[in-house]
N, C-alpha and C. Protein backbone atom coordinates (compact mmCIF):
# COMPACT_ATOMS: atom_id res chain seq x y z
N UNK A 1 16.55 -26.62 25.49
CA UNK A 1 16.25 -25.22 25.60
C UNK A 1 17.50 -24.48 26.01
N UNK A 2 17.86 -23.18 25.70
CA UNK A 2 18.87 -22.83 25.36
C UNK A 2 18.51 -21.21 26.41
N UNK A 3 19.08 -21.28 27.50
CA UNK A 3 18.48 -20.27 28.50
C UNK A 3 19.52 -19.11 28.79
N UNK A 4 19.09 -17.61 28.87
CA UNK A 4 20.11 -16.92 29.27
C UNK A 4 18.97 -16.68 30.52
N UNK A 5 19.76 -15.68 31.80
CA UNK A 5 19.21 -15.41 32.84
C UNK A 5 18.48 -13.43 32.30
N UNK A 6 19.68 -13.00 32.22
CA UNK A 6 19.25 -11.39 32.33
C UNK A 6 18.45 -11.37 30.93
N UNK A 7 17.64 -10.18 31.36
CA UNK A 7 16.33 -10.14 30.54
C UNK A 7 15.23 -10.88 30.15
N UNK A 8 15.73 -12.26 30.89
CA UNK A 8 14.45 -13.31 30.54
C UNK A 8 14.26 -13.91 32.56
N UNK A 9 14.70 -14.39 33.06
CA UNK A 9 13.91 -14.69 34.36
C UNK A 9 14.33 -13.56 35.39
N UNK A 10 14.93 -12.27 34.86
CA UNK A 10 14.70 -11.27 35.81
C UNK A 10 15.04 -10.01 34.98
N UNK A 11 15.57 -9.07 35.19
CA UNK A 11 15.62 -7.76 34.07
C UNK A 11 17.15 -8.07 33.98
N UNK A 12 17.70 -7.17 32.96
CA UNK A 12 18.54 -7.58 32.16
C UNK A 12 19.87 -6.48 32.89
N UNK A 13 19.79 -5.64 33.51
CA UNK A 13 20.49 -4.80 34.80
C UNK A 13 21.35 -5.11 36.04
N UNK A 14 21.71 -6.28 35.73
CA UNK A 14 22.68 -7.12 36.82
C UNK A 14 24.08 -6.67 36.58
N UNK A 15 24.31 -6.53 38.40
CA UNK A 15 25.65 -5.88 38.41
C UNK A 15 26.55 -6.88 39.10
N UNK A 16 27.78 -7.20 38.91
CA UNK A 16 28.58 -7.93 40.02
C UNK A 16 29.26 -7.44 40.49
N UNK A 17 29.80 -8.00 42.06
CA UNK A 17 30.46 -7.55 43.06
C UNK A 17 31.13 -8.33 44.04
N UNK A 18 32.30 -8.30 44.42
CA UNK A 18 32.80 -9.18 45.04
C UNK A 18 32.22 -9.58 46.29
N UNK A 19 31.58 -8.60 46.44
CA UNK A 19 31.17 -8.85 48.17
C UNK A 19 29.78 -8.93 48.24
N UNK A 20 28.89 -8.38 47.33
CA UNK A 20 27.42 -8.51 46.91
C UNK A 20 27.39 -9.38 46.24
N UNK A 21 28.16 -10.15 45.46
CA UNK A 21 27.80 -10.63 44.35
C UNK A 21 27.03 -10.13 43.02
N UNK A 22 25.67 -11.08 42.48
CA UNK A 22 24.73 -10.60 41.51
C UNK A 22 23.95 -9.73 42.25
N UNK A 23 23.60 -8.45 41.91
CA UNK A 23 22.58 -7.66 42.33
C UNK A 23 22.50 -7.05 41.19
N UNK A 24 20.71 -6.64 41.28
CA UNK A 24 20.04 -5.71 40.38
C UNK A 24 20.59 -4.46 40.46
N UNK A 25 20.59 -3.42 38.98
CA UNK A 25 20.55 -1.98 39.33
C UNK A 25 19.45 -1.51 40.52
N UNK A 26 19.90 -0.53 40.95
CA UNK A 26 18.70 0.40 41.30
C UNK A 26 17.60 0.70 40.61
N UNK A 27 17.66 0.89 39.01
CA UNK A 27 16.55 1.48 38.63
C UNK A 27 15.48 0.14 38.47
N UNK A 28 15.80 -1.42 39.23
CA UNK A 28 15.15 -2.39 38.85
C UNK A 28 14.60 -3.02 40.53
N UNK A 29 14.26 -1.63 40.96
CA UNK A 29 13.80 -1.82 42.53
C UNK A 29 12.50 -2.85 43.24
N UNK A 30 11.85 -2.86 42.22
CA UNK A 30 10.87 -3.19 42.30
C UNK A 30 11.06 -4.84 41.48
N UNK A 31 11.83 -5.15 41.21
CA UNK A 31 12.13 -6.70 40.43
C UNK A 31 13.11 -7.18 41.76
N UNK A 32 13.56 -8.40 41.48
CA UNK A 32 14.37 -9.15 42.06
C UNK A 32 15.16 -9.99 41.19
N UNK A 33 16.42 -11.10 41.52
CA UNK A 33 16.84 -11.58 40.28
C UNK A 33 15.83 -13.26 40.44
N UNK A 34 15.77 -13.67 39.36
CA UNK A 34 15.56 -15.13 39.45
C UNK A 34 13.84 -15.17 39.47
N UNK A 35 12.63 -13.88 39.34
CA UNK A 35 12.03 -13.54 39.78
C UNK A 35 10.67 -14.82 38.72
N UNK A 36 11.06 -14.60 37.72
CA UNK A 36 10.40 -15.65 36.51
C UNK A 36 10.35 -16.84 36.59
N UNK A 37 11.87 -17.27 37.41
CA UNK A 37 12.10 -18.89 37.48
C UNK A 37 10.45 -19.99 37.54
N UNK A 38 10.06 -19.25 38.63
CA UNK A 38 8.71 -20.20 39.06
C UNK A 38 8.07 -20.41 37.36
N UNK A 39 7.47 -19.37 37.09
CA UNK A 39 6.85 -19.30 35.44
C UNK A 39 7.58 -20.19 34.69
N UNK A 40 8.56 -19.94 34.77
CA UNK A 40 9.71 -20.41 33.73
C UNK A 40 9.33 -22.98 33.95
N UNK A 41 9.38 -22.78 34.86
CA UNK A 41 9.22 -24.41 35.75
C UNK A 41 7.69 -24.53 35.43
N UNK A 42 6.74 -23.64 35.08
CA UNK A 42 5.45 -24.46 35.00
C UNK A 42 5.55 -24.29 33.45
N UNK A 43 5.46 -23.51 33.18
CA UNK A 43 5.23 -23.41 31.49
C UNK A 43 6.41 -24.47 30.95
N UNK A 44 7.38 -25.48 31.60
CA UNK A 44 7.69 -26.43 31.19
C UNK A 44 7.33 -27.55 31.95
N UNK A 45 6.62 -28.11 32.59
CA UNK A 45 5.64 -28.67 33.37
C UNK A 45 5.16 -29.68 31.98
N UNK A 46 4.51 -29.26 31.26
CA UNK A 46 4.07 -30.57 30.00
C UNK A 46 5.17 -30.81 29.38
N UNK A 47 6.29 -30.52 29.11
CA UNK A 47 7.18 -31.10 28.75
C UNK A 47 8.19 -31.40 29.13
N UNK A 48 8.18 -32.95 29.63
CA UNK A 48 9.23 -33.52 30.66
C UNK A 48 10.56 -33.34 30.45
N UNK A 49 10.80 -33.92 29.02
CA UNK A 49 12.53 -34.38 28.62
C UNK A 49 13.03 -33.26 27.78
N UNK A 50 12.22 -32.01 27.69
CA UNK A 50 13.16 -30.48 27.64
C UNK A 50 14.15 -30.48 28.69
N UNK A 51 15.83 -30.71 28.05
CA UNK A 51 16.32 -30.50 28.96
C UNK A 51 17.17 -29.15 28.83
N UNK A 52 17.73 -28.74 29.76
CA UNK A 52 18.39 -26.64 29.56
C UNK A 52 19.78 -26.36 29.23
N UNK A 53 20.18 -25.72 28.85
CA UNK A 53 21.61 -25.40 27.96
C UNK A 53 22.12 -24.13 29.00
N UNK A 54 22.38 -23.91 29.53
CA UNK A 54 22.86 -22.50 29.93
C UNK A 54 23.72 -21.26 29.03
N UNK A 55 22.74 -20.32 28.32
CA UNK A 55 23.42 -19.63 27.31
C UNK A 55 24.16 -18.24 27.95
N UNK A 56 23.89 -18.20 28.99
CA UNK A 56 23.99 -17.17 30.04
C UNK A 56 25.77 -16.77 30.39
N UNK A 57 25.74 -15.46 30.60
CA UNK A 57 27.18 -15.02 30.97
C UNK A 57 27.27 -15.31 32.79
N UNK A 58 26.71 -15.66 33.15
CA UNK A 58 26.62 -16.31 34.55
C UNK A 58 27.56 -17.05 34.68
N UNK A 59 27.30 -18.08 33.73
CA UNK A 59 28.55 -19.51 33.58
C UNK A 59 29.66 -18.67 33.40
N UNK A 60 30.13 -17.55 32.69
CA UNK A 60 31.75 -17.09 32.44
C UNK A 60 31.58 -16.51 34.18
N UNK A 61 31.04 -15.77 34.62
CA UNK A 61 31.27 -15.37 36.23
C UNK A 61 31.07 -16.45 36.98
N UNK A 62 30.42 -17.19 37.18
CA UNK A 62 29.97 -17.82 38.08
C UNK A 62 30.52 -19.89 37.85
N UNK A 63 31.00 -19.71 36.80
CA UNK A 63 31.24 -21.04 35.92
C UNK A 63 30.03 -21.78 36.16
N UNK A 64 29.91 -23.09 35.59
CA UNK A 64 28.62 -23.76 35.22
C UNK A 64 28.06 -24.02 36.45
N UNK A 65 28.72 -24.86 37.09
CA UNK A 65 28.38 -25.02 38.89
C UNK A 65 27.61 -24.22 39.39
N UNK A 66 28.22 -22.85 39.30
CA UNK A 66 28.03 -21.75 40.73
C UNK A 66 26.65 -21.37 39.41
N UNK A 67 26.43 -21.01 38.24
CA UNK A 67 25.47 -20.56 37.44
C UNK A 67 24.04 -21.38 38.14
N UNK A 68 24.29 -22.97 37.80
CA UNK A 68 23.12 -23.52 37.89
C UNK A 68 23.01 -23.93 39.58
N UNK A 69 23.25 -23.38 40.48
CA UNK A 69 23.34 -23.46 42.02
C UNK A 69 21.81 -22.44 42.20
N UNK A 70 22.05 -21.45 41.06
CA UNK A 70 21.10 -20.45 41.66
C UNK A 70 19.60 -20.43 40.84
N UNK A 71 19.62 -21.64 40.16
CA UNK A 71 17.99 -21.71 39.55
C UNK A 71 17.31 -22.76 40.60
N UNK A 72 16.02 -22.30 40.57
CA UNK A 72 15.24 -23.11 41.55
C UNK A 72 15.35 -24.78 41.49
N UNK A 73 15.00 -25.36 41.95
CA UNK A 73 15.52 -27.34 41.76
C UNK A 73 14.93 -27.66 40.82
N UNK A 74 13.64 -27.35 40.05
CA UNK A 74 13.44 -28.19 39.11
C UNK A 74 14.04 -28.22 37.70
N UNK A 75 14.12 -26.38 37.73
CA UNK A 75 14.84 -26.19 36.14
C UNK A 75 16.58 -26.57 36.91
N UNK A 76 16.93 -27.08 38.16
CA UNK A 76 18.80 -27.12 38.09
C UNK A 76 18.56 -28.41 37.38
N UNK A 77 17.84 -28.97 38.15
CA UNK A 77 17.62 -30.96 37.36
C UNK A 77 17.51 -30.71 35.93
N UNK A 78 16.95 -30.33 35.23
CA UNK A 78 16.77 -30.13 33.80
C UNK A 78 18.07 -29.96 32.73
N UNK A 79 18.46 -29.06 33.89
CA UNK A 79 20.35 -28.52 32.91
C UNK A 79 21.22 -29.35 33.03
N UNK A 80 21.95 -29.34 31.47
CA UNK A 80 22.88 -30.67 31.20
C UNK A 80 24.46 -29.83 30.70
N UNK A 81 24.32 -28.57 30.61
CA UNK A 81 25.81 -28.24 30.37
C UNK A 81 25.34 -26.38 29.96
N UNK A 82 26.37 -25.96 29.23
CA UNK A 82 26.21 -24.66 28.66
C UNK A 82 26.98 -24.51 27.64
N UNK A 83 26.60 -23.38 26.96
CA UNK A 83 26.84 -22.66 25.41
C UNK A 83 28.70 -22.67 25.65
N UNK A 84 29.19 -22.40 27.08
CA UNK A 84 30.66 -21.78 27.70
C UNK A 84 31.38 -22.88 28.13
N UNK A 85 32.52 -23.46 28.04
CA UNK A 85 32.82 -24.35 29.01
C UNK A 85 34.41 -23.99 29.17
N UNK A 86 34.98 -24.33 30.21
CA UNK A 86 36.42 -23.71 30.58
C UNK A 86 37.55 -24.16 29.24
N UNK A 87 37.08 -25.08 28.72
CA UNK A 87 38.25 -25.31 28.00
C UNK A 87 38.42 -24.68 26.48
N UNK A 88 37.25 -23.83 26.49
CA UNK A 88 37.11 -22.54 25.23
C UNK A 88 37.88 -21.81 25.79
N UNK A 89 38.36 -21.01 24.33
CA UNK A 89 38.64 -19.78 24.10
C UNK A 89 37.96 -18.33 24.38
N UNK A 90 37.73 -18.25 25.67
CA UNK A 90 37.29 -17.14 25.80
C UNK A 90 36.61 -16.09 25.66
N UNK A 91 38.28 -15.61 24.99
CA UNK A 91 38.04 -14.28 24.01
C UNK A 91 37.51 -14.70 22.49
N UNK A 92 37.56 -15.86 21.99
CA UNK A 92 36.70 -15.94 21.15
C UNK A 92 35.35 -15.87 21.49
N UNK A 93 35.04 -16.92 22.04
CA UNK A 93 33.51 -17.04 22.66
C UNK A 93 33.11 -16.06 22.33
N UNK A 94 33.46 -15.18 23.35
CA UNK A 94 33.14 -13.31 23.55
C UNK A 94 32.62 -12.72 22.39
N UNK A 95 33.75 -13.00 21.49
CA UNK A 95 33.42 -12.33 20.48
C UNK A 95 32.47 -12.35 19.39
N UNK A 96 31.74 -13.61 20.30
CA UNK A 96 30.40 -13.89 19.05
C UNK A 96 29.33 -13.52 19.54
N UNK A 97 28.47 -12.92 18.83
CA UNK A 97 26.88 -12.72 19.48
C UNK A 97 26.26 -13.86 19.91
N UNK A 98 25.22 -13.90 21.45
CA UNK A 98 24.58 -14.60 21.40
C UNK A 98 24.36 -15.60 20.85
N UNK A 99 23.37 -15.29 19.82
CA UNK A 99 23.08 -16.28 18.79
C UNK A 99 23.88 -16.98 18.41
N UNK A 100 24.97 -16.31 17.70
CA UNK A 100 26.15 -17.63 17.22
C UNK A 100 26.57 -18.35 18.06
N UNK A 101 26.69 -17.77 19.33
CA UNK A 101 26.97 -18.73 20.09
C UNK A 101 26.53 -20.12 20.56
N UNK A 102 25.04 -19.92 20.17
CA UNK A 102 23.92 -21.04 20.52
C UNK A 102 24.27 -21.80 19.44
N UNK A 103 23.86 -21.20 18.11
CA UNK A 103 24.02 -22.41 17.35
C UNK A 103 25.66 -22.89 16.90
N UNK A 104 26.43 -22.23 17.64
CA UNK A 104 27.33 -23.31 17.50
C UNK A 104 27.47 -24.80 18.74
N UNK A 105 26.30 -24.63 19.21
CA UNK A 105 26.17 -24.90 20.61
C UNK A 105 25.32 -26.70 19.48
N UNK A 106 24.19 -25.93 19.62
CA UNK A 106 23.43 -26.21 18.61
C UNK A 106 24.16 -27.58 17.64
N UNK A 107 24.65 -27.08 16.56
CA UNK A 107 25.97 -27.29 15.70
C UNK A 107 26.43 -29.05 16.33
N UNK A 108 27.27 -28.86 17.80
CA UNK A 108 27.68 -29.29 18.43
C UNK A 108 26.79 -30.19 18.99
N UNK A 109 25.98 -30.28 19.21
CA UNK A 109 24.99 -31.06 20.32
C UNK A 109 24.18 -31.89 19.69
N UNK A 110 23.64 -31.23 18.70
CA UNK A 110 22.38 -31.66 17.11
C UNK A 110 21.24 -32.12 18.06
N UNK A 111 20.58 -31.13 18.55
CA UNK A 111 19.38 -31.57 19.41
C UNK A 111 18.20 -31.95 18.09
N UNK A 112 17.19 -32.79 18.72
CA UNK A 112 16.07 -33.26 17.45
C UNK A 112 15.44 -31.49 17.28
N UNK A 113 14.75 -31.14 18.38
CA UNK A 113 14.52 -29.55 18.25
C UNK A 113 15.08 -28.97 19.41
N UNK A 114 15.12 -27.45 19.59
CA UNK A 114 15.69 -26.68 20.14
C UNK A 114 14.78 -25.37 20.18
N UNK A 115 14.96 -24.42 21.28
CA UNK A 115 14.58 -23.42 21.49
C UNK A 115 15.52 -22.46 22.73
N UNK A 116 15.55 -20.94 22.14
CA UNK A 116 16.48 -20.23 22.74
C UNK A 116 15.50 -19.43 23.42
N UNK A 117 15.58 -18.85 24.57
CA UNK A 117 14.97 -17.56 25.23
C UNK A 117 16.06 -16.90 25.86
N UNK A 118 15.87 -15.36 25.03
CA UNK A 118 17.19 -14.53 25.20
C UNK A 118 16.75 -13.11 25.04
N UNK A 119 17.18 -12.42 25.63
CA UNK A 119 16.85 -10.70 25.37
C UNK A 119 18.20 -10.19 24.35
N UNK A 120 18.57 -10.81 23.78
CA UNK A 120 19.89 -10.58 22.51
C UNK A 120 18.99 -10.57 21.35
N UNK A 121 18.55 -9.46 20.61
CA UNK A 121 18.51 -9.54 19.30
C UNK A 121 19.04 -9.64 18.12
N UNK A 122 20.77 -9.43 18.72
CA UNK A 122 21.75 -9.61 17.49
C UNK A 122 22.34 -11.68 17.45
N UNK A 123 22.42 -11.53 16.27
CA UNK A 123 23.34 -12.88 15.70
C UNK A 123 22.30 -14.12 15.62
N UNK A 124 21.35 -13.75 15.16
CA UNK A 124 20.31 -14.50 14.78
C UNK A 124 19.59 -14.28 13.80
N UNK A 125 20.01 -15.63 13.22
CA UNK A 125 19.47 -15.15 11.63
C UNK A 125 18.24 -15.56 11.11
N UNK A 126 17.36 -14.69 10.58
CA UNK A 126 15.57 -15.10 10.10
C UNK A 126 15.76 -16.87 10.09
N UNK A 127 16.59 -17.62 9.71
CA UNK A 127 16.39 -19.02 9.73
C UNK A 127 15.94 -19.65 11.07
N UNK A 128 16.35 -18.86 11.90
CA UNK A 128 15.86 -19.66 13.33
C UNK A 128 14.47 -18.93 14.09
N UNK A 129 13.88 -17.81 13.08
CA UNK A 129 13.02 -17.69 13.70
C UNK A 129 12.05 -18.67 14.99
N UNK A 130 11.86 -19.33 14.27
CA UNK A 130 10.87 -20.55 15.11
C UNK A 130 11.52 -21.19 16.17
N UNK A 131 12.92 -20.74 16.67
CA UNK A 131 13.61 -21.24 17.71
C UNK A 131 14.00 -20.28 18.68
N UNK A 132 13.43 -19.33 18.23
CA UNK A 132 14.15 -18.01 19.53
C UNK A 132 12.88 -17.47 19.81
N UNK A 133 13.09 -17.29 21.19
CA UNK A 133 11.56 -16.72 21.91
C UNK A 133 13.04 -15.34 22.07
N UNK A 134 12.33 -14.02 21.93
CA UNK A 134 13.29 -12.58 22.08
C UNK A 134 12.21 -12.59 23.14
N UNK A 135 13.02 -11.89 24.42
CA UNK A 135 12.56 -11.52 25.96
C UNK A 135 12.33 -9.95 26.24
N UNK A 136 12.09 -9.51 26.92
CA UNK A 136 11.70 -8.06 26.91
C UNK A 136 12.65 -8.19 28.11
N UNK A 137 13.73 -6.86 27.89
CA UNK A 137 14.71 -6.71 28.78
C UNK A 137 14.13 -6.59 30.65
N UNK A 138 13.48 -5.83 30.55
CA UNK A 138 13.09 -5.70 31.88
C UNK A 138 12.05 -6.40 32.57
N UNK A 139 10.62 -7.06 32.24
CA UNK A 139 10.11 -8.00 32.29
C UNK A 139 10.10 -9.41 32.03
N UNK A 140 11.42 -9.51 30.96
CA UNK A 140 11.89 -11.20 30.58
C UNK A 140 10.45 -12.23 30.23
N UNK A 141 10.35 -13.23 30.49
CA UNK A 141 9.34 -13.92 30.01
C UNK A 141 8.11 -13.43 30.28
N UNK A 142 7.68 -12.80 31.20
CA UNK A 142 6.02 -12.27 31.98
C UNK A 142 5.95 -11.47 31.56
N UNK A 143 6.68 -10.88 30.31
CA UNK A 143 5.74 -9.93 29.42
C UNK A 143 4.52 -10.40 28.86
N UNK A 144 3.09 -10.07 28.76
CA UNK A 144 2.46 -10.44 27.67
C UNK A 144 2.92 -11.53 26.09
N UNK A 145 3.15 -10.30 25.66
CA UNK A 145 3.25 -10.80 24.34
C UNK A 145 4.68 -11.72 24.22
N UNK A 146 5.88 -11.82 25.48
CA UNK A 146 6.86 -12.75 25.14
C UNK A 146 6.41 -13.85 25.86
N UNK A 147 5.43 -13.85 26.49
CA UNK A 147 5.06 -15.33 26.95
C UNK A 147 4.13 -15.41 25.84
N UNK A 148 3.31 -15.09 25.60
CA UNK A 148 2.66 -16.26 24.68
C UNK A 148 3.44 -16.40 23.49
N UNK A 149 4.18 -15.66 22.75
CA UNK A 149 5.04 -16.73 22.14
C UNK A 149 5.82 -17.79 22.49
N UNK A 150 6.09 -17.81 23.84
CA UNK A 150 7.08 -18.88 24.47
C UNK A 150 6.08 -20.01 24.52
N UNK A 151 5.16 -19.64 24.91
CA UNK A 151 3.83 -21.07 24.85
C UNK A 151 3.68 -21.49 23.45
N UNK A 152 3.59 -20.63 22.42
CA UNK A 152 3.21 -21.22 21.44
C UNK A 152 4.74 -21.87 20.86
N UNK A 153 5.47 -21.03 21.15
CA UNK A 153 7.04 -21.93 20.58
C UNK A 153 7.45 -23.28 21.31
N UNK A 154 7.21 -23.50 22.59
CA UNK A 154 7.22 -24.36 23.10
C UNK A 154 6.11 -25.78 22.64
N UNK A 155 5.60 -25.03 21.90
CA UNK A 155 4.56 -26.38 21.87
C UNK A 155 4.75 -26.78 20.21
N UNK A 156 5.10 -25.77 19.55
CA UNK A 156 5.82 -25.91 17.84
C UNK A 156 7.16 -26.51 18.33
N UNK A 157 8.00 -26.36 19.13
CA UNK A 157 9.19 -27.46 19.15
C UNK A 157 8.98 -28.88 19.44
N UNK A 158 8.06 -28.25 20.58
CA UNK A 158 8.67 -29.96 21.89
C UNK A 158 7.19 -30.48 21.71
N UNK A 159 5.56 -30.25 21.04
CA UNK A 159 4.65 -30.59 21.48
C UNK A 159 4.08 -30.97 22.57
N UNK A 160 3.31 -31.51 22.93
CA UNK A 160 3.03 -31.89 24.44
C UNK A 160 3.05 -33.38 24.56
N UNK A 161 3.34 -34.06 26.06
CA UNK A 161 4.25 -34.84 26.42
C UNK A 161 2.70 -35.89 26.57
């Protein structure tokens, strides 16, 4: 599974700061960051050997370490690397949408199946429909209608265990 943080386990409005660190905008007063995680750990609960990709710009701030320090213990156990790793190019990286980024990830890895949850609608092409759960920027997965596609995509990838 192929995970970004903003817009899917908290709103997509994260600011950094040297001395605050990650904090929400203001206008996301009423959210917190990391707020989905729990959801995020049961709705993968039937499926054991989903393991997590970090697609997230966290890893470029925070590098992979400091990224997966801040998901709750069951999804840190789960994660095996990310989309970013120090010995890329950067400014290339950068320069690809999302999406491309995964499946070059993807590309690279050749998982049996795969699934992305991301609030990026660009660089994804109708071929992967059935692999991208799209997140609702400010609610992320506990929207309605983006969780139950995540249930039903989750169970069209990985079936139950």
């Amino acid at each position: 599974m192929y995970l970004d943080f903003d817009g899917v386990l908290h709103p997509e409005g994260v600011f950094w700061s040297r001395w605050r660190g990650a904090y929400l905008g203001s206008q996301y007063k009423d959210h917190q960051l990391f707020e989905h995680a729990a959801l995020l750990e049961t709705l993968l609960e039937p499926y054991p050997t989903v393991a997590i990709v970090l697609s997230t710009t966290w890893v470029r701030e925070y590098r992979y370490g400091g990224a997966v320090k801040r998901l709750p213990g069951r999804l840190r156990a789960r994660c095996v690397g990310a989309t970013f790793h120090s010995k890329m190019n950067r400014h290339a990286f950068e320069s690809l949408h999302r999406g491309q980024q995964v499946l070059e990830d993807v590309a690279r890895r050749q998982p049996r199946s795969w699934l992305a949850i991301d609030d990026a609608r660009e660089g994804w092409p109708p071929s992967v429909d059935t692999n991208v759960v799209l997140s609702d920027p400010t609610d992320g997965i506990a929207h309605p209608l983006v969780l139950d596609s995540l249930i039903r995509k989750l169970e069209q990838q990985f079936g139950r265990a």
